[in-house]
PDB file of N, CA and C in Angstrom:
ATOM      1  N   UNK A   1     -11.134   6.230  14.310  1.00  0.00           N
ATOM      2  CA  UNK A   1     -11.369   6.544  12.922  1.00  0.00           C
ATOM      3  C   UNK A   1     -10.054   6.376  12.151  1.00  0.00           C
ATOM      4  N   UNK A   2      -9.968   5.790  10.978  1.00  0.00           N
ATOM      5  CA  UNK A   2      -9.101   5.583  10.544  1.00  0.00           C
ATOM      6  C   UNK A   2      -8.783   6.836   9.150  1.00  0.00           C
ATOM      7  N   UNK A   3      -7.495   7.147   9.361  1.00  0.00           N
ATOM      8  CA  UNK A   3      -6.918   7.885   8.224  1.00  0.00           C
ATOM      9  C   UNK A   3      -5.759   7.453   7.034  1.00  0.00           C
ATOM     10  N   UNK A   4      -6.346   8.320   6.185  1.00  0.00           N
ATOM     11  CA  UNK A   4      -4.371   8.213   5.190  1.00  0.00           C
ATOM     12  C   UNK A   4      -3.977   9.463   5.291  1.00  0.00           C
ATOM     13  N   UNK A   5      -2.835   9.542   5.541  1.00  0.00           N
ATOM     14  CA  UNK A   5      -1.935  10.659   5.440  1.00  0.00           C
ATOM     15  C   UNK A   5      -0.426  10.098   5.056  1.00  0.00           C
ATOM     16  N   UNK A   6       0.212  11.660   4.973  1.00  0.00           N
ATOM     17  CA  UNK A   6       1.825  10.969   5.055  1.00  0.00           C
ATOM     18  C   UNK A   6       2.429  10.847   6.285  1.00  0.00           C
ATOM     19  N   UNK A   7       3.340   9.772   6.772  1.00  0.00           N
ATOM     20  CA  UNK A   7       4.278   9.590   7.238  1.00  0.00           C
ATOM     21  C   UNK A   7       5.649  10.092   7.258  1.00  0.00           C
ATOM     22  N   UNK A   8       6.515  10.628   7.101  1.00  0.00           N
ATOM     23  CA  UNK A   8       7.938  11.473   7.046  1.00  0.00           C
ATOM     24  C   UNK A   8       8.621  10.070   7.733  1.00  0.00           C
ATOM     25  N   UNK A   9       9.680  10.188   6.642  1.00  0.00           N
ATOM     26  CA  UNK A   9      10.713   9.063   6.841  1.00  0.00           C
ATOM     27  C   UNK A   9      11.804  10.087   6.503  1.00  0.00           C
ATOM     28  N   UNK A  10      13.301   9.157   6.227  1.00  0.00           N
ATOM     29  CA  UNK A  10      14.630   9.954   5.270  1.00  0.00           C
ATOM     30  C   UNK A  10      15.245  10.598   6.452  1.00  0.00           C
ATOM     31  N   UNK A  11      16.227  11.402   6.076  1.00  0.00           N
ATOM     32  CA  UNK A  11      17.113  11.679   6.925  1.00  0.00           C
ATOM     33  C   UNK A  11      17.123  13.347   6.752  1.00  0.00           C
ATOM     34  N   UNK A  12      18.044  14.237   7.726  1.00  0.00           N
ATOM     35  CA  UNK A  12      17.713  15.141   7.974  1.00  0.00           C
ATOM     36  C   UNK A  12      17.763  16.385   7.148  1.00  0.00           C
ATOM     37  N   UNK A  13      17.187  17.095   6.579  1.00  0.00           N
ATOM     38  CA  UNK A  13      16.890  17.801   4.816  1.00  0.00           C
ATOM     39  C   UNK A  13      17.080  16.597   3.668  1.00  0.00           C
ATOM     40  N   UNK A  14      16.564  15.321   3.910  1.00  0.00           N
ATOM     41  CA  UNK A  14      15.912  14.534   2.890  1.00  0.00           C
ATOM     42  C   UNK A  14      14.915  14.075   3.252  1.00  0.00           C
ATOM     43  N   UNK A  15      13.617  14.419   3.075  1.00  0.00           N
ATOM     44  CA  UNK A  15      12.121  13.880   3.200  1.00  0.00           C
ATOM     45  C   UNK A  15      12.235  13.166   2.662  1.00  0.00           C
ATOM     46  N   UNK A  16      11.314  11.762   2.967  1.00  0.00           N
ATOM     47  CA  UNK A  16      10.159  11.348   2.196  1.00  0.00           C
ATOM     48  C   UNK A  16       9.524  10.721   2.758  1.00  0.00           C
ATOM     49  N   UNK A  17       8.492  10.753   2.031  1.00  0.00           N
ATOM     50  CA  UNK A  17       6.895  10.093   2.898  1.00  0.00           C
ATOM     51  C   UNK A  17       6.279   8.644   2.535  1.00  0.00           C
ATOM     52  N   UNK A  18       6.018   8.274   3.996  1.00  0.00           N
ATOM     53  CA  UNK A  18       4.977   7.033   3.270  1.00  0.00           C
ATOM     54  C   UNK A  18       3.522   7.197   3.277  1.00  0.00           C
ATOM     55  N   UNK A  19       2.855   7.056   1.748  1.00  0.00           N
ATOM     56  CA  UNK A  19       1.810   7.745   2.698  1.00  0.00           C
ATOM     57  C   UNK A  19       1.266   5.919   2.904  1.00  0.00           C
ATOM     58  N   UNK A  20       0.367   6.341   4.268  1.00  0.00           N
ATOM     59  CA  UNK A  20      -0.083   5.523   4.985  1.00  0.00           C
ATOM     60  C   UNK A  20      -1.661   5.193   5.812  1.00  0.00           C
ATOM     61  N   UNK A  21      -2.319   4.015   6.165  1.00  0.00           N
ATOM     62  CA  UNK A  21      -3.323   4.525   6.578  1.00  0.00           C
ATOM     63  C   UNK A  21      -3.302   4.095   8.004  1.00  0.00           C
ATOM     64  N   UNK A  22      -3.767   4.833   9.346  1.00  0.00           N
ATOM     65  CA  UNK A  22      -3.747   4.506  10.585  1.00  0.00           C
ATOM     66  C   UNK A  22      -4.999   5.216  11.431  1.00  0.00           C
ATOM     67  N   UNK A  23      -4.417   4.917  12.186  1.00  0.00           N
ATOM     68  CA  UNK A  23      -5.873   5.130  13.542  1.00  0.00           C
ATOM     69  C   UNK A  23      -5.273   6.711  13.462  1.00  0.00           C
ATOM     70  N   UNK A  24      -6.463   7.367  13.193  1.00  0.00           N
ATOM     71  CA  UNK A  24      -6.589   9.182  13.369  1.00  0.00           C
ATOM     72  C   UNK A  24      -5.874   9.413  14.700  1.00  0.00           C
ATOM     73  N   UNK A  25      -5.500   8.797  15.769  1.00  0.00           N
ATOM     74  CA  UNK A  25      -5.575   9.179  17.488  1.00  0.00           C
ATOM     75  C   UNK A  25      -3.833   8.657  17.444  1.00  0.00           C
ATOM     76  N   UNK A  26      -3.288   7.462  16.563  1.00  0.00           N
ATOM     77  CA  UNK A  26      -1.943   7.522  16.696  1.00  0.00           C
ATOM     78  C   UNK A  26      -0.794   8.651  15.824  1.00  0.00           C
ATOM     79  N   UNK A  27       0.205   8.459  16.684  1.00  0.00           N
ATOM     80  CA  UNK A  27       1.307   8.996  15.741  1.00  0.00           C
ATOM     81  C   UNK A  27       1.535   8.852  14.153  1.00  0.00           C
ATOM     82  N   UNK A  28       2.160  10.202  13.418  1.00  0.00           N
ATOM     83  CA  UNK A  28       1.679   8.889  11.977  1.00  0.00           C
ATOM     84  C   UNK A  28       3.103   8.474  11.550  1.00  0.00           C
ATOM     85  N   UNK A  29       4.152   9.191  11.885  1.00  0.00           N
ATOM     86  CA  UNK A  29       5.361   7.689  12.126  1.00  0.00           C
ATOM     87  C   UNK A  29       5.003   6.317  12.832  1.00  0.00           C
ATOM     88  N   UNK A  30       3.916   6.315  13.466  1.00  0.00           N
ATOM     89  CA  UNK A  30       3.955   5.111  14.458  1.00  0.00           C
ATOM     90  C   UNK A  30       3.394   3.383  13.449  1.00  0.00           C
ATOM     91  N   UNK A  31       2.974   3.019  13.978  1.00  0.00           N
ATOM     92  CA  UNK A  31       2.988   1.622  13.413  1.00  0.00           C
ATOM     93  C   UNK A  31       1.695   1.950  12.278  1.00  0.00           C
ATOM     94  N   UNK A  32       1.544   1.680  10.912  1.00  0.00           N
ATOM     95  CA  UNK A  32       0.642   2.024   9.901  1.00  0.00           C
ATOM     96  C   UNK A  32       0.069   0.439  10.018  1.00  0.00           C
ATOM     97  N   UNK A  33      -1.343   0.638   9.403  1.00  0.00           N
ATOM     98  CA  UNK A  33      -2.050  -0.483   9.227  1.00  0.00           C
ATOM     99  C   UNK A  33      -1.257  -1.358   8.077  1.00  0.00           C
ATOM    100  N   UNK A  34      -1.424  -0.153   7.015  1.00  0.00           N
ATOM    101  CA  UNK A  34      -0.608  -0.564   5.035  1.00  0.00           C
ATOM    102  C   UNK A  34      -0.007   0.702   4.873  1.00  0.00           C
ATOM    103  N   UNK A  35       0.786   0.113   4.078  1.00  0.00           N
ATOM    104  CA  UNK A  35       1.379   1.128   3.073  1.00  0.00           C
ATOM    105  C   UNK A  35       0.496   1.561   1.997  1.00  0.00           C
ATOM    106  N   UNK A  36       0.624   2.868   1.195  1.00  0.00           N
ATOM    107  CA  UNK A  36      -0.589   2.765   0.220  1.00  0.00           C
ATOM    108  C   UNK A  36       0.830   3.309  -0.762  1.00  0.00           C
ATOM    109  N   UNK A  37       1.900   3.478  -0.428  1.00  0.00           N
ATOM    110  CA  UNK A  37       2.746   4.508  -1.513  1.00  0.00           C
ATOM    111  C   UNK A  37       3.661   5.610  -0.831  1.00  0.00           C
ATOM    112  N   UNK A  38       4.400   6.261  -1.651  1.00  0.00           N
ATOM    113  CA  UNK A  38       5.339   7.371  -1.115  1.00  0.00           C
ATOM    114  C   UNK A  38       5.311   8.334  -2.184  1.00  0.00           C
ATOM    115  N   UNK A  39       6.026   9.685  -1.168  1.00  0.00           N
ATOM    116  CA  UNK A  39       6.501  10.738  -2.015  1.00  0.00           C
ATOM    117  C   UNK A  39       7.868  10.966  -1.814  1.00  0.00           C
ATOM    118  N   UNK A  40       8.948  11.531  -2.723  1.00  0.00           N
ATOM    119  CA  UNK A  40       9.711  11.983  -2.810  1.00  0.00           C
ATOM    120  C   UNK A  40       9.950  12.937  -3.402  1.00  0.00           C
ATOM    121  N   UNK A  41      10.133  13.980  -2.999  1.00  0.00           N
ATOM    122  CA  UNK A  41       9.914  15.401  -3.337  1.00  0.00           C
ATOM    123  C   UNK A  41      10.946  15.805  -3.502  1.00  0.00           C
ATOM    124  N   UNK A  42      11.878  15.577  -3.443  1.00  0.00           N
ATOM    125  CA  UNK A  42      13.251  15.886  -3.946  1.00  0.00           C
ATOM    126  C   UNK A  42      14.227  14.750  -4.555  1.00  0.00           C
ATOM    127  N   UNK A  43      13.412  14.255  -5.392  1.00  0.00           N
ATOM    128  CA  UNK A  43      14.338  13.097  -6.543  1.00  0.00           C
ATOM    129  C   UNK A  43      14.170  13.225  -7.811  1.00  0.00           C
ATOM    130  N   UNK A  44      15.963  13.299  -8.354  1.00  0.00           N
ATOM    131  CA  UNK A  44      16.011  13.883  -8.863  1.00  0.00           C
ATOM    132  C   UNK A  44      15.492  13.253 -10.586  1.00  0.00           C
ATOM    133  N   UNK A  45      15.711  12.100 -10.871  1.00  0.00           N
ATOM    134  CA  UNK A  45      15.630  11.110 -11.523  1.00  0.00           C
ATOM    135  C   UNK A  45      14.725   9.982 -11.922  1.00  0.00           C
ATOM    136  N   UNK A  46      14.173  10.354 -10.941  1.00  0.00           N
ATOM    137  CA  UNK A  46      13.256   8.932 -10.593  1.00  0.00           C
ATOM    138  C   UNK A  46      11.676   9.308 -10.259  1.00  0.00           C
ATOM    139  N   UNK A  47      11.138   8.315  -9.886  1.00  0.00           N
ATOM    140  CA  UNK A  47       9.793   8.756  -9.862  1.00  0.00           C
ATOM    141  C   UNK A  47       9.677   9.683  -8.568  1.00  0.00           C
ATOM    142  N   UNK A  48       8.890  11.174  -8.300  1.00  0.00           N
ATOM    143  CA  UNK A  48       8.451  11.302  -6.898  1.00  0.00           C
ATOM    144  C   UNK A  48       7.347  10.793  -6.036  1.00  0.00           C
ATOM    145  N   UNK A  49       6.383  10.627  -7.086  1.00  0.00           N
ATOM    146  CA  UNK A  49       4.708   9.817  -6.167  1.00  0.00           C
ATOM    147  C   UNK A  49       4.825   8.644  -6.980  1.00  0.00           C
ATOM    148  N   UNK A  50       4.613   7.154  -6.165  1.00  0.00           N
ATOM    149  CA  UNK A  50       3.967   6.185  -6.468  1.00  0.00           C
ATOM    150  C   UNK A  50       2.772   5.962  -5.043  1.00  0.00           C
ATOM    151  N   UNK A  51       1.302   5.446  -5.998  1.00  0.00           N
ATOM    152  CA  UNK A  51       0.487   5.260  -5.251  1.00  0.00           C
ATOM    153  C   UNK A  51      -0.322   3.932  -5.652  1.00  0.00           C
ATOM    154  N   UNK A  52      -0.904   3.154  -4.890  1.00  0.00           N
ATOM    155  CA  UNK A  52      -1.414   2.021  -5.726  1.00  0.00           C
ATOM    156  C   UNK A  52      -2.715   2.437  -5.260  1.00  0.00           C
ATOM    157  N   UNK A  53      -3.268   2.743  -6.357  1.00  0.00           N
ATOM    158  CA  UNK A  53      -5.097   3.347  -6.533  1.00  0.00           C
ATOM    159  C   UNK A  53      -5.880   2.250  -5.960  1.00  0.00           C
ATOM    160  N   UNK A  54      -5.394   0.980  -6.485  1.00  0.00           N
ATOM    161  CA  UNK A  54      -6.888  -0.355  -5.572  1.00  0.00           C
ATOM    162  C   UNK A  54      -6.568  -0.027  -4.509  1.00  0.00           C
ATOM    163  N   UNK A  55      -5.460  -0.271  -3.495  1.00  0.00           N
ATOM    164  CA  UNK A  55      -5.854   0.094  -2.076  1.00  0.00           C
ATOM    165  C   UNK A  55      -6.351   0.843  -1.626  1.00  0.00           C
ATOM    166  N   UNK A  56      -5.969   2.314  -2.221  1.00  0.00           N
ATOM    167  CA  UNK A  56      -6.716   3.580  -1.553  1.00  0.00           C
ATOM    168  C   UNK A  56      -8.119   3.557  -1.754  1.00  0.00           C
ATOM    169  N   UNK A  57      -8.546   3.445  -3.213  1.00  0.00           N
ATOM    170  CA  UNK A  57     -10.279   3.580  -3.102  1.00  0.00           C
ATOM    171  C   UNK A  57     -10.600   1.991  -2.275  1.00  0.00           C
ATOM    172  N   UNK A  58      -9.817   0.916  -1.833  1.00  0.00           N
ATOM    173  CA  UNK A  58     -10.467   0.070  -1.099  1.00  0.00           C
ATOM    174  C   UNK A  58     -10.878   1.163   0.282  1.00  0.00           C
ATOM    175  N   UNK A  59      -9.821   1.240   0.883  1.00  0.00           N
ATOM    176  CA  UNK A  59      -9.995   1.854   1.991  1.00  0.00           C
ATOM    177  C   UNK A  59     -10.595   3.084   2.441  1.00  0.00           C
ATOM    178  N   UNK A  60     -10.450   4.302   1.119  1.00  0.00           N
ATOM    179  CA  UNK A  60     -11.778   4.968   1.195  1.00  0.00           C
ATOM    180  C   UNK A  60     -13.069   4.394   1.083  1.00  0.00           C
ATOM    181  N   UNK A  61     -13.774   3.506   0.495  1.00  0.00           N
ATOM    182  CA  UNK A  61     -14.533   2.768   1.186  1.00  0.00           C
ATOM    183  C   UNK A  61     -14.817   1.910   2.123  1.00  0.00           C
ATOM    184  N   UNK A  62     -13.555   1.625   2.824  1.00  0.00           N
ATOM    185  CA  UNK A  62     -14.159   1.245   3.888  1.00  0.00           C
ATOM    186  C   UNK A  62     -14.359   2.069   5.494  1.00  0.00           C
ATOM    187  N   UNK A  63     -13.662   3.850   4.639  1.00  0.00           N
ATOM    188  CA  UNK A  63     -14.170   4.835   5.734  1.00  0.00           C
ATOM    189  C   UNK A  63     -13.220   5.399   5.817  1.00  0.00           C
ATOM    190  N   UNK A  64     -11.924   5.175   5.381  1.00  0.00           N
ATOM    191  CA  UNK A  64     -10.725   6.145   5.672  1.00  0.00           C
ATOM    192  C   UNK A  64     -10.831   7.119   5.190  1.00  0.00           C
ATOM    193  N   UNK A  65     -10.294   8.410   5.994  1.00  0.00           N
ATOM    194  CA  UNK A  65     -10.741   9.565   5.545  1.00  0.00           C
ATOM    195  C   UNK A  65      -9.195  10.036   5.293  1.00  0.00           C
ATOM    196  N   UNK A  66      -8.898  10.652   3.691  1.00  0.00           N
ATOM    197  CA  UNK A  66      -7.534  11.480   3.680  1.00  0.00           C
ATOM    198  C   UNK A  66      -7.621  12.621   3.984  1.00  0.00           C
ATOM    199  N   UNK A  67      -6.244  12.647   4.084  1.00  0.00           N
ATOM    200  CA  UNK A  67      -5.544  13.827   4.831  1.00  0.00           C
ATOM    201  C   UNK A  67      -5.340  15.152   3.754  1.00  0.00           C
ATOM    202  N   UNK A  68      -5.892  16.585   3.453  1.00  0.00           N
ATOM    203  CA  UNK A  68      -6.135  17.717   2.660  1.00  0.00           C
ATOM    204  C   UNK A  68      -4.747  17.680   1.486  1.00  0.00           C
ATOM    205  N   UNK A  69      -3.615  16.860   1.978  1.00  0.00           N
ATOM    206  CA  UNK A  69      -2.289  16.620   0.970  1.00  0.00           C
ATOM    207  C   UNK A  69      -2.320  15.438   0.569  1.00  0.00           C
ATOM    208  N   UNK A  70      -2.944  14.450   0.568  1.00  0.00           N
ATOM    209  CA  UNK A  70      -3.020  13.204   0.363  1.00  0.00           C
ATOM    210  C   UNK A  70      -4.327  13.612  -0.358  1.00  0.00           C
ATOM    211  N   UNK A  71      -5.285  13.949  -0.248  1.00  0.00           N
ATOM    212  CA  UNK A  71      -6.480  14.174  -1.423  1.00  0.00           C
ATOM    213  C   UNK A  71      -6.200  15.059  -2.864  1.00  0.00           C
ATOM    214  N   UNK A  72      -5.162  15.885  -2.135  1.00  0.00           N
ATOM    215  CA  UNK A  72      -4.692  16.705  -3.403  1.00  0.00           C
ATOM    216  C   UNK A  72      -3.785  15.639  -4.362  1.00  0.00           C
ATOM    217  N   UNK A  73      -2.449  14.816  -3.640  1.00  0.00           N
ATOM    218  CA  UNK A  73      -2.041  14.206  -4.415  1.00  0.00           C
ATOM    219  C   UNK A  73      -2.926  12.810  -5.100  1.00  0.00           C
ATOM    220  N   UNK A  74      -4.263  12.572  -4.525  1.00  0.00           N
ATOM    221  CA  UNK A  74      -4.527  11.387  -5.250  1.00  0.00           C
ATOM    222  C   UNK A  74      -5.614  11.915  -6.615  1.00  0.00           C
ATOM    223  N   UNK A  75      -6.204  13.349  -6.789  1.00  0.00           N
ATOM    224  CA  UNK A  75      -6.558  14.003  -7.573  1.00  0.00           C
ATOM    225  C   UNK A  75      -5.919  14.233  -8.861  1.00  0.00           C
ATOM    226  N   UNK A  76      -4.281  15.024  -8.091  1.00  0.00           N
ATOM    227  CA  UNK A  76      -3.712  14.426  -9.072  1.00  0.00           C
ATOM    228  C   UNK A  76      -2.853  13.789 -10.017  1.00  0.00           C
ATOM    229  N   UNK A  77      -2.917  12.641  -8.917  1.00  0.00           N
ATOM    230  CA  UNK A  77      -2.910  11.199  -9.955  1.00  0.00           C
ATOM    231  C   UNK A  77      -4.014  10.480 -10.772  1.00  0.00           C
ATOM    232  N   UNK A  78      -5.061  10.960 -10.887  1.00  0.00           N
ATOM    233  CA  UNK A  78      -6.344  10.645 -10.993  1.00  0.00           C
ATOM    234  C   UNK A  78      -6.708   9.227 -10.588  1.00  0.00           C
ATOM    235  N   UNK A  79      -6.593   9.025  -9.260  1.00  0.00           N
ATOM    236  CA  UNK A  79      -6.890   8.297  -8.610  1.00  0.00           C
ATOM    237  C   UNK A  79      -8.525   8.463  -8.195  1.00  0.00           C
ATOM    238  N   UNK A  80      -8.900   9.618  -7.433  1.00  0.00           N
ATOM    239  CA  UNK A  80     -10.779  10.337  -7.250  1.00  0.00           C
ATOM    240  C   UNK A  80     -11.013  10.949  -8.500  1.00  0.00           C
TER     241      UNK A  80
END
């Protein structure tokens, strides 16, 4: 089954995420199908969420199921 969630990248007390979509059963650092976007939650300047909305509602239709922080952030972006 395939998911989106985030990924954790950055270095150590600097997050950031890719969020990503992969097989529910792998790691989710491990190899992602796509990229769909990131967060940065501690920047200071710049954007923290970019997400590109066509991919995600592609791939929620084609069954990917997000992850309870990844549904919150695509809400709201008004992406659903």
């Amino acid at each position: 089954m395939l998911s989106i969630r985030l990924a954790r990248n950055g270095a150590k007390k600097r997050p950031f995420y890719h969020i990503v979509v992969s097989e529910n059963d792998r790691i989710p650092t491990g190899r992602a199908i796509e990229i769909l976007g990131f967060v940065n939650p501690i920047a200071t300047n710049g954007e923290t969420v970019r997400i590109d909305g066509e991919k995600a509602k592609a791939w929620i239709a084609k069954g990917a199921q997000p992850s309870k922080t990844v549904l919150e952030l695509f809400k709201k972006n008004a992406i659903l």
